[in-house]
Every structure is written in structure tokens, then in C-alpha cells.
PDB file of N, CA and C in Angstrom:
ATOM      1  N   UNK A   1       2.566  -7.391  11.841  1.00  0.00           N
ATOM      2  CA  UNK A   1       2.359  -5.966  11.957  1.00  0.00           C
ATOM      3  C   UNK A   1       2.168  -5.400  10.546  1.00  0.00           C
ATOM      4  N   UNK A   2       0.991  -4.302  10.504  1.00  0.00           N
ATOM      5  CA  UNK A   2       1.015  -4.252   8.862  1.00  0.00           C
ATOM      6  C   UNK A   2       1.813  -3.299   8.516  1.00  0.00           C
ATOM      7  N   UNK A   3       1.805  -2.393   7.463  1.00  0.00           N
ATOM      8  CA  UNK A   3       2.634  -1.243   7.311  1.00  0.00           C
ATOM      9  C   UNK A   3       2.286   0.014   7.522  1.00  0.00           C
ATOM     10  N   UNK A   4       0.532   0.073   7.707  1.00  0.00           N
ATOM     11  CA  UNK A   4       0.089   1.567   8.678  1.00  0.00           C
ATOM     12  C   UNK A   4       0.558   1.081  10.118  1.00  0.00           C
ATOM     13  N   UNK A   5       0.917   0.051  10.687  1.00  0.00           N
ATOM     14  CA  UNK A   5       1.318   0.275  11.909  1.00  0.00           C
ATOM     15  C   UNK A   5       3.275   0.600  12.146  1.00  0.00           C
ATOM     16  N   UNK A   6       3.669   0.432  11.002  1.00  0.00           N
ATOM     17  CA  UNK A   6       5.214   0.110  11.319  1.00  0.00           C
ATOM     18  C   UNK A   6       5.484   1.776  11.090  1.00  0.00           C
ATOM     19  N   UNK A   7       4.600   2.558   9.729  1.00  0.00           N
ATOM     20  CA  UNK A   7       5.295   3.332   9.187  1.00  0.00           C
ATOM     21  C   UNK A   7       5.778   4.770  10.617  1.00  0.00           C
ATOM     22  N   UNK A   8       4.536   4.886  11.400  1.00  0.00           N
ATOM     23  CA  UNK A   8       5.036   5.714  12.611  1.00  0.00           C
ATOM     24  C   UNK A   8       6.050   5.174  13.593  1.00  0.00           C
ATOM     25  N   UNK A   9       6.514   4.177  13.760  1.00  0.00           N
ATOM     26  CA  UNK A   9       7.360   3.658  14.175  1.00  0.00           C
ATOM     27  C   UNK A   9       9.025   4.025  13.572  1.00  0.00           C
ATOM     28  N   UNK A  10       8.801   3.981  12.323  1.00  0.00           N
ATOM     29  CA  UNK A  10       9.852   4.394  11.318  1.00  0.00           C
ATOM     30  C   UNK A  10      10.211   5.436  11.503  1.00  0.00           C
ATOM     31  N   UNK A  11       9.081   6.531  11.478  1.00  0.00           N
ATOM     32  CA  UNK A  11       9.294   7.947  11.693  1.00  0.00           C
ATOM     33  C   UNK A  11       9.693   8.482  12.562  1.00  0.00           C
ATOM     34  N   UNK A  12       9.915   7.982  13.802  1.00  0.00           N
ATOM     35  CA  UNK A  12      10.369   7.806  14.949  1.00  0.00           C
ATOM     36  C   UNK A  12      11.879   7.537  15.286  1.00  0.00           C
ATOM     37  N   UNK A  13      12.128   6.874  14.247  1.00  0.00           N
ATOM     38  CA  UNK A  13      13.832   6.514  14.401  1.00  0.00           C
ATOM     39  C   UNK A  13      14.493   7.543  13.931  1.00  0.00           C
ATOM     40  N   UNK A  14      16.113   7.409  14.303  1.00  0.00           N
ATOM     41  CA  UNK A  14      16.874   8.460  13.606  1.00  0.00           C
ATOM     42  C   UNK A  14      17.143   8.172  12.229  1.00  0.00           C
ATOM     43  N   UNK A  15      18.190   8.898  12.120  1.00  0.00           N
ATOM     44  CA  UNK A  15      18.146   9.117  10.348  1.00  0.00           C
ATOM     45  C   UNK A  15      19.480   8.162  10.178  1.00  0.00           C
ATOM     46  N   UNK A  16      20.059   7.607  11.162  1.00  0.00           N
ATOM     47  CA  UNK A  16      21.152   6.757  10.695  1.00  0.00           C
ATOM     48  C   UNK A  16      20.231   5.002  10.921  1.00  0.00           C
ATOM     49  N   UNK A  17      19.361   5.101  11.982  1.00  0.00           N
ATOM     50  CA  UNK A  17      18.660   3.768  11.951  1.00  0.00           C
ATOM     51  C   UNK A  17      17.609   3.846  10.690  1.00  0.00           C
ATOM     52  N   UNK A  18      17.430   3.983  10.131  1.00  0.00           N
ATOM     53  CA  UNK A  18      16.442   4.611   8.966  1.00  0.00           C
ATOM     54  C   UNK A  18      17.311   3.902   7.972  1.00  0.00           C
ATOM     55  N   UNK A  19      18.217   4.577   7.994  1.00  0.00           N
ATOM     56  CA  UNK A  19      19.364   4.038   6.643  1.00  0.00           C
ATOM     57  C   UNK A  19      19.898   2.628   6.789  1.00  0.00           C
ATOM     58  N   UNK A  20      19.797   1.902   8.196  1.00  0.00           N
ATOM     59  CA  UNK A  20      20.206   0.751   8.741  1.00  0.00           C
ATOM     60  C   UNK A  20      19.184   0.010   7.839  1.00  0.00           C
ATOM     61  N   UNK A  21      18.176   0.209   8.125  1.00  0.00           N
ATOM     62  CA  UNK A  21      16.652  -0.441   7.805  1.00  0.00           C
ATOM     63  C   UNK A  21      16.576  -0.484   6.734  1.00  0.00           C
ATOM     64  N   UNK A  22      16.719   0.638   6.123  1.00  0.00           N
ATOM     65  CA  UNK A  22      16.427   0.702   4.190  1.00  0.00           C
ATOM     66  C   UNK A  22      17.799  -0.276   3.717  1.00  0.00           C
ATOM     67  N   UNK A  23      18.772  -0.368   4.493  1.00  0.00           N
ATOM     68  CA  UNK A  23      19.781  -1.594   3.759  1.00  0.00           C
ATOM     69  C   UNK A  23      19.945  -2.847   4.024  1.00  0.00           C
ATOM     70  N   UNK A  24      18.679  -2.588   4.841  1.00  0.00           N
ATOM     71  CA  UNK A  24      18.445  -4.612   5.390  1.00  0.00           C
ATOM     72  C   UNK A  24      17.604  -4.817   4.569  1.00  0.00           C
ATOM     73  N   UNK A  25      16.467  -3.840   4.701  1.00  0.00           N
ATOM     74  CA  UNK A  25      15.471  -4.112   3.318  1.00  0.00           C
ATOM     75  C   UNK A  25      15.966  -4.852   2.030  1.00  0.00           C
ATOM     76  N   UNK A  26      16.934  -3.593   1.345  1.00  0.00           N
ATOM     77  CA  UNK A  26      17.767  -3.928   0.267  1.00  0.00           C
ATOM     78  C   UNK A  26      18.189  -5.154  -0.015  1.00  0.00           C
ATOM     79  N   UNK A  27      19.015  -5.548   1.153  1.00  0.00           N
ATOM     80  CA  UNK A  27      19.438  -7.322   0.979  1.00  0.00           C
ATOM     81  C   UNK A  27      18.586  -8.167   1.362  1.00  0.00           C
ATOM     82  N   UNK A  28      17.167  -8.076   2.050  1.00  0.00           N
ATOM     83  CA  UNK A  28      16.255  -8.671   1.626  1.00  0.00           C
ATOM     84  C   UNK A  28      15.549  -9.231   0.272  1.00  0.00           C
ATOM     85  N   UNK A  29      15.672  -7.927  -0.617  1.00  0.00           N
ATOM     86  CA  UNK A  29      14.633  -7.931  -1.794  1.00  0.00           C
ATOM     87  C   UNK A  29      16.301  -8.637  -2.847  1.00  0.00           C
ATOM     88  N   UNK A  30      17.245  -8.282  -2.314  1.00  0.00           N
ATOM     89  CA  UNK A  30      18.223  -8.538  -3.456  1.00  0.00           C
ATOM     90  C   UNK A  30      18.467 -10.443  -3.226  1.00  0.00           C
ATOM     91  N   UNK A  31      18.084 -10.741  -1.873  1.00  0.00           N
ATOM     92  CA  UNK A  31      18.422 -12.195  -1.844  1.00  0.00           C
ATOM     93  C   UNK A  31      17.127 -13.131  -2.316  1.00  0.00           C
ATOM     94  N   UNK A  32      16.062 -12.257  -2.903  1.00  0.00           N
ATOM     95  CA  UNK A  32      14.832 -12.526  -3.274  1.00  0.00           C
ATOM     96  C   UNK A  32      14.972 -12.718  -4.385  1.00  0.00           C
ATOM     97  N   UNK A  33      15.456 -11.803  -5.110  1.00  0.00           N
ATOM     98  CA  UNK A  33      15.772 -11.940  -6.564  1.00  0.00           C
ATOM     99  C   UNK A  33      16.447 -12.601  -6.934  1.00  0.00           C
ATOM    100  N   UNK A  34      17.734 -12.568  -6.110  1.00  0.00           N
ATOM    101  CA  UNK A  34      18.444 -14.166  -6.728  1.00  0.00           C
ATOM    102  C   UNK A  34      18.349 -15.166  -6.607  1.00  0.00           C
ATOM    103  N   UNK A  35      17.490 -15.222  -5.732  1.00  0.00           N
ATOM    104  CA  UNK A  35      16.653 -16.976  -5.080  1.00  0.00           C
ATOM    105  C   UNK A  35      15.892 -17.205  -5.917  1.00  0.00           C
ATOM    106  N   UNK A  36      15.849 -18.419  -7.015  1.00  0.00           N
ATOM    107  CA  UNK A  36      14.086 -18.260  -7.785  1.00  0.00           C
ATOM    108  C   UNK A  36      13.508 -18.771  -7.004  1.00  0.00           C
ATOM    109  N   UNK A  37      13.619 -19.931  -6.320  1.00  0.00           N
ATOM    110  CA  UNK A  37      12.452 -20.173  -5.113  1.00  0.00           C
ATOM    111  C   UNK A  37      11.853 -19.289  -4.303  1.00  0.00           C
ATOM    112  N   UNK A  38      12.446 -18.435  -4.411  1.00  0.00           N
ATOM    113  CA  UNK A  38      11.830 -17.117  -3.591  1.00  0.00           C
ATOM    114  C   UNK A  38      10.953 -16.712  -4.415  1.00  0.00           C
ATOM    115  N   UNK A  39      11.548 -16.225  -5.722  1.00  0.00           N
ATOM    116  CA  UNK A  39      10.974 -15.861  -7.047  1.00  0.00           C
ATOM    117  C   UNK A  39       9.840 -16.454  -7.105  1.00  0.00           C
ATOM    118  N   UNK A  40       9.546 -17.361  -7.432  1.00  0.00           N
ATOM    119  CA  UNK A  40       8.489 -19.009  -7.680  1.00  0.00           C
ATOM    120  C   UNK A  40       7.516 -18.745  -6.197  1.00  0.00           C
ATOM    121  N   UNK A  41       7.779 -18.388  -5.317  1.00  0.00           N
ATOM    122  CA  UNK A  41       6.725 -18.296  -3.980  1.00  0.00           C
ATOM    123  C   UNK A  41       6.155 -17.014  -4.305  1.00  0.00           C
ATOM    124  N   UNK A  42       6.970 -15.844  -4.463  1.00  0.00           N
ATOM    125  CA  UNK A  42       6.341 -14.840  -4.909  1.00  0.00           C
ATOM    126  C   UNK A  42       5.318 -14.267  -5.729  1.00  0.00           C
ATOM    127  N   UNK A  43       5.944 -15.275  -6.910  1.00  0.00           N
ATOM    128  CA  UNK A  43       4.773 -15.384  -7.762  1.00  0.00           C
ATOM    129  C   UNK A  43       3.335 -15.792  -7.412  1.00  0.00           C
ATOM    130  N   UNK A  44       3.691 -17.221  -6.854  1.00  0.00           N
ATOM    131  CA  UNK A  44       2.813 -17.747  -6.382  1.00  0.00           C
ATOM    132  C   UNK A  44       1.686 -16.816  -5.269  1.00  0.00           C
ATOM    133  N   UNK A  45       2.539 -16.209  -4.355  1.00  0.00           N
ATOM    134  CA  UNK A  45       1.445 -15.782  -3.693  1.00  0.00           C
ATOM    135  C   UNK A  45       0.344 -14.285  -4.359  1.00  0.00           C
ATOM    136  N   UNK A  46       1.156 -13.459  -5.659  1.00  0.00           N
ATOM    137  CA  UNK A  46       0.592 -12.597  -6.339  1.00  0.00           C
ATOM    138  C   UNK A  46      -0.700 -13.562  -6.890  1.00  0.00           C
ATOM    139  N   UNK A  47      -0.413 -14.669  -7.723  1.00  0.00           N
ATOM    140  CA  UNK A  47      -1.311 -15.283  -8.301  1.00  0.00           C
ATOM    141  C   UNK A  47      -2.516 -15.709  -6.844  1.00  0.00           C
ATOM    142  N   UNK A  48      -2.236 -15.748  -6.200  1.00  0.00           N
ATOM    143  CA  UNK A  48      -3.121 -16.027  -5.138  1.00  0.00           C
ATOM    144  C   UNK A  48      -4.490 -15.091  -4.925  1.00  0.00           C
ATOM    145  N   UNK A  49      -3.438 -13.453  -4.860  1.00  0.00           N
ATOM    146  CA  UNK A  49      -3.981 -12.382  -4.359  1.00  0.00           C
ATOM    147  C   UNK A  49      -5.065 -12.149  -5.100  1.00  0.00           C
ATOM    148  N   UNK A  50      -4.494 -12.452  -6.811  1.00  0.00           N
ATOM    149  CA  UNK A  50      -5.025 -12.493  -8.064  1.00  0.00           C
ATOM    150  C   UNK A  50      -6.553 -13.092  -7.888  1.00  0.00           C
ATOM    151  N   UNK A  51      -6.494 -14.531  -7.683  1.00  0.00           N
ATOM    152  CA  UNK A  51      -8.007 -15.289  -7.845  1.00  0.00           C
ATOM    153  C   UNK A  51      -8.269 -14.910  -6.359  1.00  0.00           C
ATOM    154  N   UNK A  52      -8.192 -14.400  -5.379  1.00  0.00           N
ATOM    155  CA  UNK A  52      -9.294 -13.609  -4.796  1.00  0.00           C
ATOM    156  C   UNK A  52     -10.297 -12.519  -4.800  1.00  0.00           C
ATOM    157  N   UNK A  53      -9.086 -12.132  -5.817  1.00  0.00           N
ATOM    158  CA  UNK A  53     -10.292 -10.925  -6.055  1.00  0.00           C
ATOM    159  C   UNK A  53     -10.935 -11.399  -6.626  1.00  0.00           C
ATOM    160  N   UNK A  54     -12.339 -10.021  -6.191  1.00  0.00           N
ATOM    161  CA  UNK A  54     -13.521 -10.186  -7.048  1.00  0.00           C
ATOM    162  C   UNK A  54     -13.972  -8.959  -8.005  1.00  0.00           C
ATOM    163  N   UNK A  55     -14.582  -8.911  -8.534  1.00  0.00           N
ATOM    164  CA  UNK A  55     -15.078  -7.777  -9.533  1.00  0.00           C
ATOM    165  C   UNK A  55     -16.166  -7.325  -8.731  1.00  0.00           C
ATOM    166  N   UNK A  56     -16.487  -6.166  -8.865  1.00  0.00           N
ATOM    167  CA  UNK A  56     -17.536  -6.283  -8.171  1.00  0.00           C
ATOM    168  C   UNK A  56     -18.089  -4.198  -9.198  1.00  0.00           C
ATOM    169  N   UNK A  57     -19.650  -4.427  -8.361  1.00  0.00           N
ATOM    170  CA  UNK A  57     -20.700  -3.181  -9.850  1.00  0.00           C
ATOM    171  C   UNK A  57     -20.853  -2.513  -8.903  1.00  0.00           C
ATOM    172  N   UNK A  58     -20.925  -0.822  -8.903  1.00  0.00           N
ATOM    173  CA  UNK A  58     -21.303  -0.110  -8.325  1.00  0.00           C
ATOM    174  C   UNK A  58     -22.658   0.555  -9.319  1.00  0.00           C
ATOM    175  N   UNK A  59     -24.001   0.401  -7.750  1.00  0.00           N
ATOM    176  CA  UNK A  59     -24.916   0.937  -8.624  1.00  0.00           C
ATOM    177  C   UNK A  59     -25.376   1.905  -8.532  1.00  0.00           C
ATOM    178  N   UNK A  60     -25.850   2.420  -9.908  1.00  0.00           N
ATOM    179  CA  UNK A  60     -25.750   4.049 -10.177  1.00  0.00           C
ATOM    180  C   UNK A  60     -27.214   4.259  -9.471  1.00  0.00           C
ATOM    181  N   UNK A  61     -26.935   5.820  -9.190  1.00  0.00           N
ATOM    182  CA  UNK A  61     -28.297   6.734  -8.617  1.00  0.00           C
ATOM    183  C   UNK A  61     -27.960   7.769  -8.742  1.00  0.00           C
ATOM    184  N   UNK A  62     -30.003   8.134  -8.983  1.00  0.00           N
ATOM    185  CA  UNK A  62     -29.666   9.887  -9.607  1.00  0.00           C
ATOM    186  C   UNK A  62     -30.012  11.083  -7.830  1.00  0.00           C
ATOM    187  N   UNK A  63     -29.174  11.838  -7.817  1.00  0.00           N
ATOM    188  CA  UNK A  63     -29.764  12.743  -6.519  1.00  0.00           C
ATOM    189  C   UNK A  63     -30.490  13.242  -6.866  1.00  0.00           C
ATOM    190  N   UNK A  64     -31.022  13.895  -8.699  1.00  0.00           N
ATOM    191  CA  UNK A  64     -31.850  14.594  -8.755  1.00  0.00           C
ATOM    192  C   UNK A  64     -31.689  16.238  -9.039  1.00  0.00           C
ATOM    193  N   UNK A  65     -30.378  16.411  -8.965  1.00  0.00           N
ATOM    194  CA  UNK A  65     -29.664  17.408  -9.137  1.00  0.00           C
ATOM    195  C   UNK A  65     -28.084  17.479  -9.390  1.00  0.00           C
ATOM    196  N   UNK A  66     -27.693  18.108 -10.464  1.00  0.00           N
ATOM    197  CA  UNK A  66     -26.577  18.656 -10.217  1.00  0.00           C
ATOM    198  C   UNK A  66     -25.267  18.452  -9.176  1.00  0.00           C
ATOM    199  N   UNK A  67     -24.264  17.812  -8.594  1.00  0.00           N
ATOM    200  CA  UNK A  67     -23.868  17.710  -7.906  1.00  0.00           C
ATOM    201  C   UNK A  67     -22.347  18.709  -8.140  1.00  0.00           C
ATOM    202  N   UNK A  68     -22.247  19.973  -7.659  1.00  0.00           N
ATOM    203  CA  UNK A  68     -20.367  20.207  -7.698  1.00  0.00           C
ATOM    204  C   UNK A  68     -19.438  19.924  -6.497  1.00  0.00           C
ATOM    205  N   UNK A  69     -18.681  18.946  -7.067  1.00  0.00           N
ATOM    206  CA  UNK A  69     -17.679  18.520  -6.061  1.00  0.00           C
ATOM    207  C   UNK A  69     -16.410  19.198  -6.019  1.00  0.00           C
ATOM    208  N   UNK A  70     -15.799  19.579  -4.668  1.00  0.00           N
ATOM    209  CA  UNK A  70     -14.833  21.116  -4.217  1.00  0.00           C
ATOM    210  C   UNK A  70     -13.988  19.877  -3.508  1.00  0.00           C
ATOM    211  N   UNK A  71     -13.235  19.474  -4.094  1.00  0.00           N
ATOM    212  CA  UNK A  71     -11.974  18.616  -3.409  1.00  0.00           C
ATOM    213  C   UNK A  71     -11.216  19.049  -1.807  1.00  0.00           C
ATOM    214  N   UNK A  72     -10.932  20.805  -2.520  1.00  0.00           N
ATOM    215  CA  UNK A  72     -10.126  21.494  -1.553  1.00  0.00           C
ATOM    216  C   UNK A  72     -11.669  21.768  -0.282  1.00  0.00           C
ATOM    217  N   UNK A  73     -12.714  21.732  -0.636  1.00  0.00           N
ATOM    218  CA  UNK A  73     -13.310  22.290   0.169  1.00  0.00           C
ATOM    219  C   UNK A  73     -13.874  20.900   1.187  1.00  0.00           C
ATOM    220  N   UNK A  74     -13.516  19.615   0.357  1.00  0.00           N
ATOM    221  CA  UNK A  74     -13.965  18.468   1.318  1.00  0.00           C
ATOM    222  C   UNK A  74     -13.072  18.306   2.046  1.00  0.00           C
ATOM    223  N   UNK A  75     -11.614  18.450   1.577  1.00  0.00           N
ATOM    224  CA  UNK A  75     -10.574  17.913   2.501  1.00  0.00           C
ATOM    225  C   UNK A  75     -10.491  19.410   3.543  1.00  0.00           C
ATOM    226  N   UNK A  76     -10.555  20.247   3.761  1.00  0.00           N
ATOM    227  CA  UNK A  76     -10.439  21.494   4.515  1.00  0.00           C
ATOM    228  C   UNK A  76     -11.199  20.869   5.711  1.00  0.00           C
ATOM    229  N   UNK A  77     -12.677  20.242   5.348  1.00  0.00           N
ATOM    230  CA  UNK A  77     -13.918  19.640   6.859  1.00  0.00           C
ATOM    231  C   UNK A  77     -12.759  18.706   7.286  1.00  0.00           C
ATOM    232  N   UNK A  78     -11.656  18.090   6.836  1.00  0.00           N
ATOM    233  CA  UNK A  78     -11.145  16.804   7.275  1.00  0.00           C
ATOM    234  C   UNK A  78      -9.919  17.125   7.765  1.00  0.00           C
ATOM    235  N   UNK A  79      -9.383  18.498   7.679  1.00  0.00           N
ATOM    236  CA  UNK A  79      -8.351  18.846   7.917  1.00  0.00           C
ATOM    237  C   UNK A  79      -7.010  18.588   7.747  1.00  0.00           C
ATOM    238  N   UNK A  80      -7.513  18.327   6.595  1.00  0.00           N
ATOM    239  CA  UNK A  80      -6.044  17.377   5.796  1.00  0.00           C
ATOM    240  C   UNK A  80      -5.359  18.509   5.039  1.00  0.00           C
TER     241      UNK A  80
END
């Protein structure tokens, strides 16, 4: 499950299961840290994430005019 699917799920709970969760988390990441094998996989899988990426060029074009961009006025069409 990724984490746009969990996070409404979360939001959903009460505020004492919330706090349950954020302290399982906690001793998750804390038994991570003291594990170096955990440490050492971790790494490992960053370095992974690492040589997948790619670089990649965005190519330029002219419209031909002037362009002013209104942040508040794009997100207003989106209703954000």
C-alpha cells in the first residue's frame, strides 16, 4: 500500500490510535538504527534508487510571446 493510499486512512483514525501508530513507527525506525544490518540494507536500497535514476533534458520552446504566470489564479481553476 503506498502512502497516498494509507495517508486518508490515517486521517480517519482517532487521535489516541494516531499516537498508537506514530509510536510503533518510532520503534520501528529506532530498531533500524540500532541494527546496522538494517543500516547496511538501507543503504543499500538508497544506492539502488540512486543508479536508477536517470537525468533526463527538458526542451526549450519559444510561444512567441511573453508569458505571465498567476499561481493564485491557476490554483483558484483547480480549486485548491
Amino acid at each position: 500500500m503506498s502512502t497516498q493510499e494509507i495517508l486518508p486512512h490515517i486521517g480517519s483514525l482517532s487521535l489516541s490510535d494516531r499516537m498508537t501508530l506514530l509510536e510503533a513507527i518510532l520503534q520501528t525506525v529506532k530498531a533500524e538504527i540500532e541494527d546496522p544490518e538494517a543500516q547496511k540494507r538501507a543503504e543499500q536500497h538508497k544506492e539502488e534508487i540512486r543508479r536508477r535514476r536517470r537525468e533526463f533534458v527538458i526542451p526549450t520552446f519559444d510561444l512567441g510571446c511573453d508569458v505571465i504566470v498567476d499561481r493564485d489564479e491557476i490554483y483558484a481553476d483547480r480549486g485548491l
